[in-house]
Every structure is written in structure tokens, then in C-alpha cells.
Protein backbone atom coordinates (compact mmCIF):
# COMPACT_ATOMS: atom_id res chain seq x y z
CA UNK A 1 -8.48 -9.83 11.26
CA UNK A 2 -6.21 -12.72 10.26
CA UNK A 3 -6.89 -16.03 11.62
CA UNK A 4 -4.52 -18.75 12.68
CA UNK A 5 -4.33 -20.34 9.69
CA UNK A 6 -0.54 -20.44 8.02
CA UNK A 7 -1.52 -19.10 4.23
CA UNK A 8 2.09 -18.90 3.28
CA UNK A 9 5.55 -19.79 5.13
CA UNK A 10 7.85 -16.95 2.81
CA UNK A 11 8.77 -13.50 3.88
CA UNK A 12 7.53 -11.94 1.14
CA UNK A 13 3.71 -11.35 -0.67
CA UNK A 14 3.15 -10.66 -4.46
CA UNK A 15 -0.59 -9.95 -5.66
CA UNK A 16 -1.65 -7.59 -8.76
CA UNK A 17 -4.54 -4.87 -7.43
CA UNK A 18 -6.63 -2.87 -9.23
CA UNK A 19 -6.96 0.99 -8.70
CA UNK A 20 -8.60 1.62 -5.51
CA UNK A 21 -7.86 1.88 -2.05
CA UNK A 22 -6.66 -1.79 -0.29
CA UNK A 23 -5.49 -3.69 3.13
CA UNK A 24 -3.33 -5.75 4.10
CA UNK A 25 -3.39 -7.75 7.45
CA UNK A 26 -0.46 -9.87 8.45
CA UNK A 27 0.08 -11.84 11.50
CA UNK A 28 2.70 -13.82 12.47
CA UNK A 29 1.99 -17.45 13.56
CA UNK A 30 5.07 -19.52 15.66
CA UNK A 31 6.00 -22.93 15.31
CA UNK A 32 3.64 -24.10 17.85
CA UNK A 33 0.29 -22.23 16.23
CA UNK A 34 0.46 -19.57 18.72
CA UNK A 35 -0.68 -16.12 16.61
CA UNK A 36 1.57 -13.03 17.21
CA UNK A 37 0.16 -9.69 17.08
CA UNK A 38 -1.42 -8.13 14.00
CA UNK A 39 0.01 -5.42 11.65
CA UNK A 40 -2.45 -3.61 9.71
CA UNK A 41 -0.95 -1.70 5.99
CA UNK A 42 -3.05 0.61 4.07
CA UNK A 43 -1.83 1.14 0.58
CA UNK A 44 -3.68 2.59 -2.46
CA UNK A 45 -3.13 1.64 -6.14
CA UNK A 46 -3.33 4.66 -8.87
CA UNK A 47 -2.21 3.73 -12.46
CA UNK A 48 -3.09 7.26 -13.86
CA UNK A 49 -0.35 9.47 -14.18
CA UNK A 50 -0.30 13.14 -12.76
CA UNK A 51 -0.84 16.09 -15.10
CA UNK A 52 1.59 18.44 -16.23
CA UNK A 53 2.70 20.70 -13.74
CA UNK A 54 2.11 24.39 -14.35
CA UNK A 55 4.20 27.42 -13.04
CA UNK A 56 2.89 30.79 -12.73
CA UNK A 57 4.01 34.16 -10.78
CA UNK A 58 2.21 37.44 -10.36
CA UNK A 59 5.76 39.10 -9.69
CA UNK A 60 7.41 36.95 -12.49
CA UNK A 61 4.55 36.75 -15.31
CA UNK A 62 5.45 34.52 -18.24
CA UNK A 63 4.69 37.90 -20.80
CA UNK A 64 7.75 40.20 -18.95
């Protein structure tokens, strides 16, 4: 869980991951201190690219 603690006053967040499976917990703070609720993102990183895709048909065969 976030804390109350402003970390950064921009809208946005940049940050390089490695592959795996990562969080991200963001809470708005007003000008007063007072913490807003928190939103909670799941996001995974995967740098390997999918295989081929293959195509096959038992009424279509590739051989007809």
C-alpha cells in the first residue's frame, strides 16, 4: 500500500521492468496531505516474441 508520502507531483510514470509479472500502486495525495483512495494495476512484461502461427484442417488438409 502507498503511503502519504508525495514521490512525484507529474501525471505520468516511466520505469524500465524486466520480464516478469509487476504492480503498480498509486494513490492520490491533495494539497493538504490528505491520501485519496488507492488504485491497484497489474501488468506483466514479456520481451519474447510469439511463435509462428500454424494452420491446419482435417476437411481442408494442406496435401488436397
Amino acid at each position: 500500500m502507498p503511503d502519504s508520502t508525495d514521490e512525484t507531483t507529474g501525471t505520468s510514470y516511466a520505469t524500465t521492468r524486466t520480464e516478469g509479472t509487476w504492480y503498480l500502486h498509486v494513490r492520490g495525495i491533495d494539497g493538504s496531505g490528505t491520501g485519496g483512495a488507492t488504485s491497484h494495476y497489474c501488468f506483466t512484461v514479456d520481451t519474447s516474441a510469439p511463435g509462428a502461427p500454424a494452420v491446419t484442417s482435417v476437411s481442408y488438409p494442406s496435401d488436397a
